[in-house]
Protein backbone atom coordinates (compact mmCIF):
# COMPACT_ATOMS: atom_id res chain seq x y z
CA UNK A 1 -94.68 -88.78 -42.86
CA UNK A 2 -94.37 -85.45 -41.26
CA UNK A 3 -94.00 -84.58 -37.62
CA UNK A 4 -97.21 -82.62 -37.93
CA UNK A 5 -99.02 -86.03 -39.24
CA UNK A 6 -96.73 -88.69 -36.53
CA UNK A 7 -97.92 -86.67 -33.64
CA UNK A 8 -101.59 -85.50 -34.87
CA UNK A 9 -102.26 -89.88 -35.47
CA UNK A 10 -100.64 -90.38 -32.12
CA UNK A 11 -103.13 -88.24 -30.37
CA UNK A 12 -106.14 -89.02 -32.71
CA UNK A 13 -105.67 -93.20 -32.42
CA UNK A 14 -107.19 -94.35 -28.63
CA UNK A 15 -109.95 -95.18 -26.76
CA UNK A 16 -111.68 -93.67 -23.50
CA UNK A 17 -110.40 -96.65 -21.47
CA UNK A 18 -106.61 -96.37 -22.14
CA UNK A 19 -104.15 -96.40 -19.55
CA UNK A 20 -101.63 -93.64 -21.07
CA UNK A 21 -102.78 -90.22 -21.79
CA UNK A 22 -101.65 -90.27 -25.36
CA UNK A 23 -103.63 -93.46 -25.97
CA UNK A 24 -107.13 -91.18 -25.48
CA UNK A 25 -108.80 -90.26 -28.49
CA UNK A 26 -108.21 -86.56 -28.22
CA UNK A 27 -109.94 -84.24 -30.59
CA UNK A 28 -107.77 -81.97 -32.47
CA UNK A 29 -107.70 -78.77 -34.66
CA UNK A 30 -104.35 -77.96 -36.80
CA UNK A 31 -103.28 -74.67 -38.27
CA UNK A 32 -100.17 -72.82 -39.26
CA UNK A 33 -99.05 -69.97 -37.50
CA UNK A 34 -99.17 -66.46 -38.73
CA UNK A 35 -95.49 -65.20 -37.88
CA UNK A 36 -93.27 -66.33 -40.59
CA UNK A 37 -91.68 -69.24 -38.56
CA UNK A 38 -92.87 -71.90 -40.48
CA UNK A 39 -94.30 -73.25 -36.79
CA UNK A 40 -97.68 -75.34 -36.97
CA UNK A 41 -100.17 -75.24 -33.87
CA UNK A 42 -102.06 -78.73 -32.82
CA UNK A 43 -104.39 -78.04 -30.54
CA UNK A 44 -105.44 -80.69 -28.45
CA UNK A 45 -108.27 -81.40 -26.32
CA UNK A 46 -109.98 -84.58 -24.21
CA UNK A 47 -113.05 -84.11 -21.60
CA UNK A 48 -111.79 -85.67 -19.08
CA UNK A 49 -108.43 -83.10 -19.53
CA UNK A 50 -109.27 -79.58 -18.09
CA UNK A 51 -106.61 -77.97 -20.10
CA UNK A 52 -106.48 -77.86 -23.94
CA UNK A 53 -102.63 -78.85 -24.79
CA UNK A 54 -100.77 -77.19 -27.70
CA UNK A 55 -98.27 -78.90 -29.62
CA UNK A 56 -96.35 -75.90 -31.87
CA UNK A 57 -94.09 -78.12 -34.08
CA UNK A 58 -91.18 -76.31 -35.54
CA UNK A 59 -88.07 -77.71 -37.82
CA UNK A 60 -86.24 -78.77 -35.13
CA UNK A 61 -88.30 -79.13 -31.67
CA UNK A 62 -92.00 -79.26 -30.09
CA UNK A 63 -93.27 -77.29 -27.93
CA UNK A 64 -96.04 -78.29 -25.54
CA UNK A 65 -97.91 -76.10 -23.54
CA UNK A 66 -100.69 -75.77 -21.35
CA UNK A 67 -102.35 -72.27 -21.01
CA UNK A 68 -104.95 -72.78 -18.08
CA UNK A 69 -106.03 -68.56 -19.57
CA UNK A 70 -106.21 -67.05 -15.56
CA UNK A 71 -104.96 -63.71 -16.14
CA UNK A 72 -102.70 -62.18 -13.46
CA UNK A 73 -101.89 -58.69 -14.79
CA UNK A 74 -105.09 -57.33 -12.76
CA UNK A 75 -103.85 -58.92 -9.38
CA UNK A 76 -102.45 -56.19 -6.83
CA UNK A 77 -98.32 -55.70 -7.14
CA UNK A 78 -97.64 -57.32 -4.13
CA UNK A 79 -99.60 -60.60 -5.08
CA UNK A 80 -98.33 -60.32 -8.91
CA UNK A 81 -94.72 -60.72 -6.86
CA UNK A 82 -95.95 -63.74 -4.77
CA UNK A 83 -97.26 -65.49 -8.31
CA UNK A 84 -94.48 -64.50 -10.38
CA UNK A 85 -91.87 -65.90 -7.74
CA UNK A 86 -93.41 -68.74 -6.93
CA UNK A 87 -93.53 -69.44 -11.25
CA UNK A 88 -89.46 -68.88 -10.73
CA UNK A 89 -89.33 -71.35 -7.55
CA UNK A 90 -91.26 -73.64 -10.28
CA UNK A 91 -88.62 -73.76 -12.84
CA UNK A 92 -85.77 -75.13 -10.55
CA UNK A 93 -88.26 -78.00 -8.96
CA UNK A 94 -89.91 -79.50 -11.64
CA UNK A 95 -88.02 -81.81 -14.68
CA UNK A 96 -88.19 -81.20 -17.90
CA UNK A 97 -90.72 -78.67 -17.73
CA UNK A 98 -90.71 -74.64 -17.26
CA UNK A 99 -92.99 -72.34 -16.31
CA UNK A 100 -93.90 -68.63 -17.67
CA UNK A 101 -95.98 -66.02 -18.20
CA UNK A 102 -97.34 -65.62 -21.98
CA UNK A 103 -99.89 -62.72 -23.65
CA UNK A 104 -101.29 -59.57 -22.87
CA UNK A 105 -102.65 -60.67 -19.73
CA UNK A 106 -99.73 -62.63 -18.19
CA UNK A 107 -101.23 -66.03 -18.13
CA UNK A 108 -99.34 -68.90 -16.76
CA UNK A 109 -97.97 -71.24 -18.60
CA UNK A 110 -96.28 -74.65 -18.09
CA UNK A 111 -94.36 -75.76 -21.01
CA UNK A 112 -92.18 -78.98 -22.06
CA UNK A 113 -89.63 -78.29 -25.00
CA UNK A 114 -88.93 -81.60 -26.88
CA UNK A 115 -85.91 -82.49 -29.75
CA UNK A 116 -87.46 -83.43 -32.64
CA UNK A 117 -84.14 -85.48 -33.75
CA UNK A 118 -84.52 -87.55 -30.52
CA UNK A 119 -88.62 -87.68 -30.42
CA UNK A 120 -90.56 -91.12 -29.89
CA UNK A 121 -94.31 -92.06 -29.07
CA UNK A 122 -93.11 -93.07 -25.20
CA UNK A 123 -91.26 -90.19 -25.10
CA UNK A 124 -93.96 -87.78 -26.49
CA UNK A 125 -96.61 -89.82 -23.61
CA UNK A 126 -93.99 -89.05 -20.96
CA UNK A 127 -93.69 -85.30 -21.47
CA UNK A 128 -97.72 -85.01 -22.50
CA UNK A 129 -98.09 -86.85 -18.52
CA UNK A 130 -95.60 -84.25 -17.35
CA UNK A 131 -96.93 -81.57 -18.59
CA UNK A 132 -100.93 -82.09 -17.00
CA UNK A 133 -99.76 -83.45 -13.64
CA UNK A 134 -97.31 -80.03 -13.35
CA UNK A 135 -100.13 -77.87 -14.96
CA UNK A 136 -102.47 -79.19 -11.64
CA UNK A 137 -99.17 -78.41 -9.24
CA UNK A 138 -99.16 -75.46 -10.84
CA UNK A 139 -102.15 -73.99 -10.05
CA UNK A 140 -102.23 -75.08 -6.38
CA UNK A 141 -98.91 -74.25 -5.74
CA UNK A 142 -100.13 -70.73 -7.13
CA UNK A 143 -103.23 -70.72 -5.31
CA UNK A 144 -105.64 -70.03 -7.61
CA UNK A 145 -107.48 -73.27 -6.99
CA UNK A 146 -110.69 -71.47 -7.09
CA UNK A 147 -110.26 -69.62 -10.82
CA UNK A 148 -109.52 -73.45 -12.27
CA UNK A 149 -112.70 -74.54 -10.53
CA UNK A 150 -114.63 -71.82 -12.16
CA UNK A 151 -112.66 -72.51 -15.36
CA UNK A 152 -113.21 -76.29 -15.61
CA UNK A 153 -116.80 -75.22 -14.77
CA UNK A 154 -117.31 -72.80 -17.66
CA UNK A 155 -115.90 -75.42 -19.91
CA UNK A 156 -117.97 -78.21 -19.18
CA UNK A 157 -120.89 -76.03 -19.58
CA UNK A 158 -119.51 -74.71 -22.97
CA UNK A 159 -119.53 -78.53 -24.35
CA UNK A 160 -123.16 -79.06 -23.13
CA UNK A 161 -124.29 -75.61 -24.72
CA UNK A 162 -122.49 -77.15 -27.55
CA UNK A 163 -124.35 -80.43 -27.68
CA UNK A 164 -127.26 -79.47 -26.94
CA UNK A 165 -127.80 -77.23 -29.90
CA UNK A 166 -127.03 -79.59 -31.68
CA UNK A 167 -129.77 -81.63 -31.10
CA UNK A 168 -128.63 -84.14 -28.65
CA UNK A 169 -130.71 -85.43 -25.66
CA UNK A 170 -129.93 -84.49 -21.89
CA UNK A 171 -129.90 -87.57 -21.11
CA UNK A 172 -126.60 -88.44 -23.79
CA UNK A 173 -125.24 -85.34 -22.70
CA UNK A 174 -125.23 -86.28 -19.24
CA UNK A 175 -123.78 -90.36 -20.23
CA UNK A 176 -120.73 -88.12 -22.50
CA UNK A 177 -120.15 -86.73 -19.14
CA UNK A 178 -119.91 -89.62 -17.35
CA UNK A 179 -117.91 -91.72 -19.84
CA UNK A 180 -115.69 -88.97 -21.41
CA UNK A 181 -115.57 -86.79 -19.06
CA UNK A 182 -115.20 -88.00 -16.12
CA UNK A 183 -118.03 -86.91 -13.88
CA UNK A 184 -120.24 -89.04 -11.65
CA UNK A 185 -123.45 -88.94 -12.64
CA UNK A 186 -125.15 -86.73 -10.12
CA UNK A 187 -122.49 -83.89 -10.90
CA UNK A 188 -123.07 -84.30 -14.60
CA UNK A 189 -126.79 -84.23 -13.97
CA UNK A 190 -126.02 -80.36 -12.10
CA UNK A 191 -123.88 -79.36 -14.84
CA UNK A 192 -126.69 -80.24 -17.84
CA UNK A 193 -129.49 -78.39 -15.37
CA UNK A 194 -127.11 -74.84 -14.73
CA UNK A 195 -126.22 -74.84 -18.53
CA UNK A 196 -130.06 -75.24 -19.29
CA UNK A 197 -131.20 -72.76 -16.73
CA UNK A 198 -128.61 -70.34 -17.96
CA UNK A 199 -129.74 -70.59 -21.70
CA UNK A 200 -133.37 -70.89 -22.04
CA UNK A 201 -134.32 -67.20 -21.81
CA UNK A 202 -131.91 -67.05 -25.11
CA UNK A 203 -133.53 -69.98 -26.67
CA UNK A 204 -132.61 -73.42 -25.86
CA UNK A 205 -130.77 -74.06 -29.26
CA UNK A 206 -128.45 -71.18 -28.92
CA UNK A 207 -124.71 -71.97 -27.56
CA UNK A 208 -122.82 -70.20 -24.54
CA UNK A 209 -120.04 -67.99 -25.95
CA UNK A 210 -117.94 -68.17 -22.94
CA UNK A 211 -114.03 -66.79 -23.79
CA UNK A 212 -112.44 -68.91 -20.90
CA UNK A 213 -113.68 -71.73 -22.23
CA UNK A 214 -111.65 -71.29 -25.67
CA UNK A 215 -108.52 -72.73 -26.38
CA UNK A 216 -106.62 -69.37 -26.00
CA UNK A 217 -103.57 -70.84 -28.04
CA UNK A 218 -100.47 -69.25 -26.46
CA UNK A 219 -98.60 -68.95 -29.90
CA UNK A 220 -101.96 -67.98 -31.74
């Protein structure tokens, strides 16, 4: 069995309940990338988990990273400077993680670099851990608690655009919420009503297209 298959059946095999995050049943979408490294991309994603994770798997290591897509390079110089050296203050606090910047836009990134040679499941559950609790440090330590609310906003609204066109209920897309998500109910209920105000003049099958609620795969 490959790396690619070990880790993809390590993330795929859980249930909602689970104590560890790699014992969720996280959805996932695999593809090679398209820069002659022979790298593959496993993109990983779980309601209750604001960010999507992505697991490039090379020969020799695996890289995971979280990509929370908040764009600095339009901030102001002097609070570019304050982001950027807080992101250096980052990398000699935190264990075996590093931050970054990544793309056209200078997003963010936290990132956990693990040796393939060495790899296990407990490992692999210890870094994935890692890596979401520092991606949450991250952005409050960065300030820019309000973009991640109005990213974690956008995305729940993207999976109830989602759902609903394809047929389900409001009521099962508010108990998805609730028991996959995460939400109480009364929050859920707001998020279902916003997504259904904001659609119905474009037809109430018809999904939000909303970019910062894509994956935004850092080595895609």
């Amino acid at each position: 069995m490959t790396w690619i298959e070990t880790i993809s059946d390590w993330l795929k095999q859980g249930s909602d309940g689970a104590d560890k995050l790699l014992d969720y049943p996280w959805d996932i979408d695999v593809r090679s990338l398209e820069d002659n490294s022979e790298r593959t991309l496993i993109s990983a994603s779980h309601p209750k988990i604001p960010f999507n994770v992505e697991i490039v798997v090379g020969k020799h290591f695996a890289n995971l990273v979280i990509n929370p897509i908040i764009p600095t390079d339009a901030q102001d110089p002097t609070e570019r400077m304050r982001i950027y050296k807080k992101l250096l203050h980052l990398n000699t606090e935190l264990n075996m993680m590093k931050a970054g910047l990544v793309g056209y836009d200078d997003n963010p990134v936290i990132q956990v670099d693990l040796d393939l040679e060495y790899l296990n499941k407990l490992e692999f559950n210890n870094a994935l851990t890692l890596l979401v609790v520092g991606a949450h440090n991250m952005i409050t330590i960065l300030g820019l608690t309000d973009e991640m609310e109005a990213f974690i906003l956008n995305r729940f609204k993207a999976i109830v655009a989602t759902k609903l066109s394809e047929g389900n209920t409001k009521e099962s897309i508010i108990d998805f919420l609730v028991n996959r998500g995460g939400l109480d109910k009364e929050s859920a209920k707001n998020v279902v009503d916003m997504t259904l105000r904001e659609i119905s003049p474009k037809g109430d099958g018809e999904k939000i297209h909303d970019e910062d609620a894509g994956p935004g795969p850092m080595y895609g």
